[in-house]
N, C-alpha and C. Protein backbone atom coordinates (compact mmCIF):
# COMPACT_ATOMS: atom_id res chain seq x y z
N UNK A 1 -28.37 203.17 -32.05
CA UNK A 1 -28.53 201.74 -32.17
C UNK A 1 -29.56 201.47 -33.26
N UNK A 2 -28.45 200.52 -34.16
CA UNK A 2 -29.95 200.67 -35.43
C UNK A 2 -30.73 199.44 -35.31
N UNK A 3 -30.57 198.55 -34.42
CA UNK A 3 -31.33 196.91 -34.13
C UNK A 3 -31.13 196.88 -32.98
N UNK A 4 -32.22 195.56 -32.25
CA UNK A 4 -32.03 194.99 -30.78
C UNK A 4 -32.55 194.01 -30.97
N UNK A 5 -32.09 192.68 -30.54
CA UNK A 5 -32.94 191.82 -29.96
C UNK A 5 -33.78 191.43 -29.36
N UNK A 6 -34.78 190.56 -28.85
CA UNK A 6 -35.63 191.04 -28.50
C UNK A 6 -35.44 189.15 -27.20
N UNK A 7 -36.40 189.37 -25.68
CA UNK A 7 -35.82 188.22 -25.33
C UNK A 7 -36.23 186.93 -26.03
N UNK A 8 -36.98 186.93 -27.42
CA UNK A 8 -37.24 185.86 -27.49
C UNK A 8 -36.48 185.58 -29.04
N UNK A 9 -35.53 185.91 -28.87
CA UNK A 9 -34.36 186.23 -30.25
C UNK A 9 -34.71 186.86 -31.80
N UNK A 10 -35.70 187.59 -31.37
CA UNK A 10 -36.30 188.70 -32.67
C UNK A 10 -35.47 189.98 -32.67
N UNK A 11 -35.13 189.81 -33.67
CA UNK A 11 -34.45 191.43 -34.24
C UNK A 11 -35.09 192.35 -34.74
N UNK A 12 -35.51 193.20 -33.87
CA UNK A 12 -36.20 194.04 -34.44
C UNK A 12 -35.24 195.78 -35.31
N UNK A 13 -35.60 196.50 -36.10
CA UNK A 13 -34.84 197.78 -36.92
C UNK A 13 -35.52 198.73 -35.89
N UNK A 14 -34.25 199.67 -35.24
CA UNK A 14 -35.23 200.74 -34.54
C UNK A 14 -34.71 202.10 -35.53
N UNK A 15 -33.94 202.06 -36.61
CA UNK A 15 -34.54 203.26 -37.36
C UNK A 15 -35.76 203.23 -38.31
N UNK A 16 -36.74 202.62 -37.59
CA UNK A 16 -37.96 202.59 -38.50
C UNK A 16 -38.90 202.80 -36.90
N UNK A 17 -39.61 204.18 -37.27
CA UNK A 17 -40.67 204.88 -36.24
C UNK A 17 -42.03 203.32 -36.35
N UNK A 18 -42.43 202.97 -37.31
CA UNK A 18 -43.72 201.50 -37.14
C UNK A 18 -42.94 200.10 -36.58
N UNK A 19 -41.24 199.61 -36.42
CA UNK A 19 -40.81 198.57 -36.07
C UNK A 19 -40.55 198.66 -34.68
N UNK A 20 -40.45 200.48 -34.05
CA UNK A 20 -40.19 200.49 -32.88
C UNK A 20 -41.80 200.56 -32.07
N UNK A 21 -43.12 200.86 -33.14
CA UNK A 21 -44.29 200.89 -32.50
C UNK A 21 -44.95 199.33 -32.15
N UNK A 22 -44.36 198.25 -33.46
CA UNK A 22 -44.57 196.76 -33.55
C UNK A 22 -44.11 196.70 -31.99
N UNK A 23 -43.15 196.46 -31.87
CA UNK A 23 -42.10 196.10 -30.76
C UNK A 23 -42.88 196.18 -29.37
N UNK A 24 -42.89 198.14 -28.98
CA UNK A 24 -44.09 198.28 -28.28
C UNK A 24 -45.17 197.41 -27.51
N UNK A 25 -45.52 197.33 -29.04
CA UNK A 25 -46.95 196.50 -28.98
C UNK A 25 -47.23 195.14 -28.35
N UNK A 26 -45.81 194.34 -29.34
CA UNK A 26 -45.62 193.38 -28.85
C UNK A 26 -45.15 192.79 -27.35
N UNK A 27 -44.43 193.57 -27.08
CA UNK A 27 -43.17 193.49 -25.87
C UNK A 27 -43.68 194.24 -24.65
N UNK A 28 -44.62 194.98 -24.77
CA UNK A 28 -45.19 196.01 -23.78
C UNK A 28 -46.68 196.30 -23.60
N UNK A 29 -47.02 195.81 -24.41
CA UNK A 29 -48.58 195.56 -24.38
C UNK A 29 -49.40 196.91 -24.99
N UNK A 30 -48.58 197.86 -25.51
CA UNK A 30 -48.86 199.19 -26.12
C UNK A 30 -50.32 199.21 -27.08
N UNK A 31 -50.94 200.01 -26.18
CA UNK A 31 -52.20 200.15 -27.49
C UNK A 31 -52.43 200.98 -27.90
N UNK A 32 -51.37 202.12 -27.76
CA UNK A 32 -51.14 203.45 -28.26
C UNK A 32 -49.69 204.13 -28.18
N UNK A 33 -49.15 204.46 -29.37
CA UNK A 33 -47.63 204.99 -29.34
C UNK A 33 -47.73 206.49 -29.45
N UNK A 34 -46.94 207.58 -29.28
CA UNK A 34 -46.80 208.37 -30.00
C UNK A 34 -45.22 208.91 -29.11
N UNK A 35 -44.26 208.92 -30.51
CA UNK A 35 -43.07 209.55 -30.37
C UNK A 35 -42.65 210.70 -29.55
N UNK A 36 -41.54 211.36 -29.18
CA UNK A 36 -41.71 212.24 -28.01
C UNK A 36 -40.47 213.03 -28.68
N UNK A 37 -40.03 214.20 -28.72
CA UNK A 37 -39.32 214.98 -29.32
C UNK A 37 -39.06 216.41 -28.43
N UNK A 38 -37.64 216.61 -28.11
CA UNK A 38 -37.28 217.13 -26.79
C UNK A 38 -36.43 218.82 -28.19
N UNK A 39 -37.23 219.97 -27.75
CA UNK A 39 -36.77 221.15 -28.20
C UNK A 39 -36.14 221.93 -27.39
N UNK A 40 -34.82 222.15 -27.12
CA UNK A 40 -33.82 223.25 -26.27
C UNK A 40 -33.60 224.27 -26.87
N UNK A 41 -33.60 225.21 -26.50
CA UNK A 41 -32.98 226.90 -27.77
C UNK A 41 -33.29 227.61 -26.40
N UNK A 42 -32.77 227.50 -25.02
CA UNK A 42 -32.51 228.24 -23.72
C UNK A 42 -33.68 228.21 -22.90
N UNK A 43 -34.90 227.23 -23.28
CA UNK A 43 -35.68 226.80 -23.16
C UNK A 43 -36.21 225.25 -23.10
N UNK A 44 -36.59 224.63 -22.30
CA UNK A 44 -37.31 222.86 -23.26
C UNK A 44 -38.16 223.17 -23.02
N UNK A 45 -38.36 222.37 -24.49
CA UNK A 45 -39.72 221.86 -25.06
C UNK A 45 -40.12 219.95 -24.92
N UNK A 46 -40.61 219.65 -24.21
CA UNK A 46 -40.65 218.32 -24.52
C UNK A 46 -41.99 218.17 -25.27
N UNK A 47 -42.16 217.65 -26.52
CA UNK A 47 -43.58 217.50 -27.02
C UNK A 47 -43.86 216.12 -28.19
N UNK A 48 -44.85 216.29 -28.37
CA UNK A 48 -45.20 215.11 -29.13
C UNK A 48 -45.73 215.33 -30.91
N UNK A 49 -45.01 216.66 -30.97
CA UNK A 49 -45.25 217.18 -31.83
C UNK A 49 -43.92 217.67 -32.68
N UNK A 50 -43.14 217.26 -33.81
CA UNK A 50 -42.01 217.56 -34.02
C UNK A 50 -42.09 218.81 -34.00
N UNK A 51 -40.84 219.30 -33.59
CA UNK A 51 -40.33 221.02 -33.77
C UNK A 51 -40.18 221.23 -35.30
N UNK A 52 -39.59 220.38 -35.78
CA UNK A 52 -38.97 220.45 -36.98
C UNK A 52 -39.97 221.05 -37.74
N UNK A 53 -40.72 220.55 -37.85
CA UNK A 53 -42.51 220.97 -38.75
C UNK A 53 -42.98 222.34 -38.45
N UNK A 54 -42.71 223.41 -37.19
CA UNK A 54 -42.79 224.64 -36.85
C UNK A 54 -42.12 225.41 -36.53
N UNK A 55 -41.52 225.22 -35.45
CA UNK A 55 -40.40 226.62 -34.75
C UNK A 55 -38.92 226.21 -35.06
N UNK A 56 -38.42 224.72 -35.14
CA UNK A 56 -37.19 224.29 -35.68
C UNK A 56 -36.86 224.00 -37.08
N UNK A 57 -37.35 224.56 -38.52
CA UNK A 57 -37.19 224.43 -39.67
C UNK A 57 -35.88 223.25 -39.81
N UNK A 58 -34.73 224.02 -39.29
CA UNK A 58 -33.74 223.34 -39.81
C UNK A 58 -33.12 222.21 -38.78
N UNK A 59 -33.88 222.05 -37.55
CA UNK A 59 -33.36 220.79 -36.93
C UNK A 59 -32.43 221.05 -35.91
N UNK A 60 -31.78 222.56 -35.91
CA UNK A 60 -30.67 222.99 -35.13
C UNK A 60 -31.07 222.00 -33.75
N UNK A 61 -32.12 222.41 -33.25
CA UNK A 61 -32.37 222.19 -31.39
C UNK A 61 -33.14 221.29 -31.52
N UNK A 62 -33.63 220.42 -32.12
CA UNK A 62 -34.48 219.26 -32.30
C UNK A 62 -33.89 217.93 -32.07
N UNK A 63 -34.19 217.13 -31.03
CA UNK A 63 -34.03 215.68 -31.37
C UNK A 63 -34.86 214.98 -31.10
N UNK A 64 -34.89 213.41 -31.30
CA UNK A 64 -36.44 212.44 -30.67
C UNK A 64 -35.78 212.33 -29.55
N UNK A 65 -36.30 211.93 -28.70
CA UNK A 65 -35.93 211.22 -27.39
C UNK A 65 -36.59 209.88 -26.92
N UNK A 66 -37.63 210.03 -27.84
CA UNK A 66 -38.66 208.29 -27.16
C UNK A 66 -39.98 208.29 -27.38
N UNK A 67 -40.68 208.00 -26.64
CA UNK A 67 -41.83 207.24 -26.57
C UNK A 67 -42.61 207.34 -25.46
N UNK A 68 -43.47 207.43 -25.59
CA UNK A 68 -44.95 207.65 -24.75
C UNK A 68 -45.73 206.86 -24.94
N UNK A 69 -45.90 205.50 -24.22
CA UNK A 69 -46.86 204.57 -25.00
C UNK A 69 -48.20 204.32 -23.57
N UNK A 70 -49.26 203.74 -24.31
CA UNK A 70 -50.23 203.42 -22.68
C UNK A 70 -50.83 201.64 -23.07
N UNK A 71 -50.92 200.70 -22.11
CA UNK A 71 -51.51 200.01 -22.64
C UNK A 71 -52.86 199.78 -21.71
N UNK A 72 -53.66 198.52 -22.13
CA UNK A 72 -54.90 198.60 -21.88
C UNK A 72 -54.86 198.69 -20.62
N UNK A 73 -54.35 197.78 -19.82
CA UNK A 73 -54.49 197.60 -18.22
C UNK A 73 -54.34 199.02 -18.02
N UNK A 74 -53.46 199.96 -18.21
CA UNK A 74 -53.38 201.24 -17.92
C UNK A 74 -54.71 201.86 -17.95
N UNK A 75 -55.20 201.99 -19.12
CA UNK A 75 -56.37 202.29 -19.42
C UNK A 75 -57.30 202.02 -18.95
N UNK A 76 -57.38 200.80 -18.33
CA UNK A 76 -58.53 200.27 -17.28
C UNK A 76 -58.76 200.74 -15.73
N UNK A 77 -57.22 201.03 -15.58
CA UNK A 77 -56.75 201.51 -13.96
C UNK A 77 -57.50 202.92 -14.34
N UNK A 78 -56.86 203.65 -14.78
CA UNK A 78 -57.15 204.87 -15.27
C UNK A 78 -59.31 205.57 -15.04
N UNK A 79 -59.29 204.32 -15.84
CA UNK A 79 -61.07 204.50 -15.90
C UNK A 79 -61.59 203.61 -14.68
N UNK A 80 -60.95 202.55 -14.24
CA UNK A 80 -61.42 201.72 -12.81
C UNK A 80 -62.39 200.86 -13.89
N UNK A 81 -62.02 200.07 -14.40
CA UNK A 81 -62.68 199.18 -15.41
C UNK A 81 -61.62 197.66 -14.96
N UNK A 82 -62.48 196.68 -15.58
CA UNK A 82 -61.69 195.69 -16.23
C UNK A 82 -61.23 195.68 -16.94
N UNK A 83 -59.56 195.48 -16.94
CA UNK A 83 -58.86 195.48 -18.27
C UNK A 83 -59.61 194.75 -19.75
N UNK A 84 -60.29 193.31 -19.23
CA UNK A 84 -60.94 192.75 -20.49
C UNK A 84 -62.38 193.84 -21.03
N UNK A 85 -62.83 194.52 -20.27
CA UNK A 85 -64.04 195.40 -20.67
C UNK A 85 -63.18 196.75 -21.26
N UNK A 86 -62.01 196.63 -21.56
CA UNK A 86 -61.46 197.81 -22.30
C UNK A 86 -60.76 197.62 -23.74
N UNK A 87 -61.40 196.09 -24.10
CA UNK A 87 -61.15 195.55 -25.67
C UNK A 87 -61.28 197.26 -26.79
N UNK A 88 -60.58 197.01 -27.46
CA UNK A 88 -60.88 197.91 -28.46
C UNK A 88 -60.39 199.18 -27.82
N UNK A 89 -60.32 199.81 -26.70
CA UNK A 89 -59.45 201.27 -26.46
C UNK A 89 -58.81 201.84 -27.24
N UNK A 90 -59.19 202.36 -27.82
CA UNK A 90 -58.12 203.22 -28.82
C UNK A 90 -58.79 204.85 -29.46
N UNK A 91 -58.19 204.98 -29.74
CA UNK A 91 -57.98 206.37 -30.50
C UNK A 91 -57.87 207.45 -30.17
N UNK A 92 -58.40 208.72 -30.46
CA UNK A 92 -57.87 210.00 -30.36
C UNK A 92 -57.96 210.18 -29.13
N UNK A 93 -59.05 209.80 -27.91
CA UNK A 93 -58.87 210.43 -26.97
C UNK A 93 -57.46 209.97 -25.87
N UNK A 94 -57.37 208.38 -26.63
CA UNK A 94 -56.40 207.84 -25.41
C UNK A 94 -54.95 208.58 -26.21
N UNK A 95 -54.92 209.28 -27.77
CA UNK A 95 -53.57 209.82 -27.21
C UNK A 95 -53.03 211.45 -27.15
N UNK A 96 -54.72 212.02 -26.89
CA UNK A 96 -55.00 213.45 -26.71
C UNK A 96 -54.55 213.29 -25.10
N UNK A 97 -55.00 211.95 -24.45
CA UNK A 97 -54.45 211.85 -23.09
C UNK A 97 -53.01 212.00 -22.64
N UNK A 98 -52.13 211.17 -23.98
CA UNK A 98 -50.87 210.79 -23.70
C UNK A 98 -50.50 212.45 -24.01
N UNK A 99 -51.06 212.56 -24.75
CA UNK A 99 -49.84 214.53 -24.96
C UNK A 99 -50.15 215.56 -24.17
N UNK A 100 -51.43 215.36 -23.31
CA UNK A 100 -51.89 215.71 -21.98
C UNK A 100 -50.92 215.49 -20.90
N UNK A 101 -50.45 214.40 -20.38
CA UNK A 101 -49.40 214.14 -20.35
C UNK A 101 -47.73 214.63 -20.38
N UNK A 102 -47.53 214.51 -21.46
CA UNK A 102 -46.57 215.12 -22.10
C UNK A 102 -46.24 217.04 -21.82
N UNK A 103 -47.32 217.38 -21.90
CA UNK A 103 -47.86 218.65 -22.07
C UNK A 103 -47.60 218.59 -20.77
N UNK A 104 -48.03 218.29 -19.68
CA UNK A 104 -47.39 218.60 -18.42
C UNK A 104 -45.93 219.15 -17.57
N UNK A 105 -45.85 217.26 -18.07
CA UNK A 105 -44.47 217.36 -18.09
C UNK A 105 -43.15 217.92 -18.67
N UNK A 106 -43.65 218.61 -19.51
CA UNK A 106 -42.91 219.83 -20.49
C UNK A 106 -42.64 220.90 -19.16
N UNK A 107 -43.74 221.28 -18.83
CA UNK A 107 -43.71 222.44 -18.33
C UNK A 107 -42.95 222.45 -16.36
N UNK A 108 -43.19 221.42 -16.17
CA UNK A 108 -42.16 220.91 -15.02
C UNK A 108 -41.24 220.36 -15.15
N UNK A 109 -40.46 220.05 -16.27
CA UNK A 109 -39.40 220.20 -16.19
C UNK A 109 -38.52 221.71 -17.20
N UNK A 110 -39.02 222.05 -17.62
CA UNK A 110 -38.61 223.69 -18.03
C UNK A 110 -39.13 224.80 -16.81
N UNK A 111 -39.50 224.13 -15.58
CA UNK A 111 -39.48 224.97 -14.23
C UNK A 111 -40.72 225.71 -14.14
N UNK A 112 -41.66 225.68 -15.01
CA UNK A 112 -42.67 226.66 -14.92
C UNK A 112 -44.09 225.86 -13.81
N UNK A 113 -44.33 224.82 -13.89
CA UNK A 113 -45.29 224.39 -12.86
C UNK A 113 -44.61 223.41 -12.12
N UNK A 114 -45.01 222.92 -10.56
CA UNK A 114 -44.18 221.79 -9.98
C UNK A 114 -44.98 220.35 -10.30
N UNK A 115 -43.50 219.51 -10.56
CA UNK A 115 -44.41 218.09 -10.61
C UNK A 115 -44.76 218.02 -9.86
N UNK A 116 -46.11 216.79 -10.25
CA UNK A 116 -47.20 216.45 -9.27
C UNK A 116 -46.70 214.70 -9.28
């Protein structure tokens, strides 16, 4: 799907990785994106890190699959804060969190630890 509407009749382009982070942002309250990219070769990989760039050169077992986004209220639950005392949240640690995350869930669903 290369567009969607949006409910308030905005068209947004989702082959563009920054129109699907706008969107996010807008529509979901996202204060942090990072893409999600699912590697099979008799194995998954779910990570937040393209394959393509290391162990998949040519793309064979590589596809995106989505998105991992957090927004503030999350972030507030998370820390037991007020969402308004969590102005400004951002950066490396909130999405060292999200691939923390990710990083989990890789590994329960390729069978090696049980979800929690």
């Amino acid at each position: 799907m290369d567009e969607r509407e949006d409910e308030d009749g905005l068209v947004w382009q989702w082959n563009n990785l920054d129109n699907v982070t706008a969107w996010l942002e807008v529509a979901r309250g996202a204060i942090e994106t990072v893409p999600l990219y699912l590697y099979e070769h008799g194995a998954l990989l779910l990570t937040t890190e393209d394959p393509r760039l290391s162990i998949d050169p040519g793309g064979w077992d590589t596809t995106a699959v989505g998105f991992i986004y957090t927004t503030r209220e999350r972030v507030a639950e998370r820390l037991r804060l007020n969402p308004a005392g969590c102005r400004g949240t951002r950066g490396q640690w909130v999405r060292e969190a999200l691939r923390d995350e990710v990083r989990e869930y890789s590994l329960a669903l390729d069978g090696l630890v049980s979800a929690s």
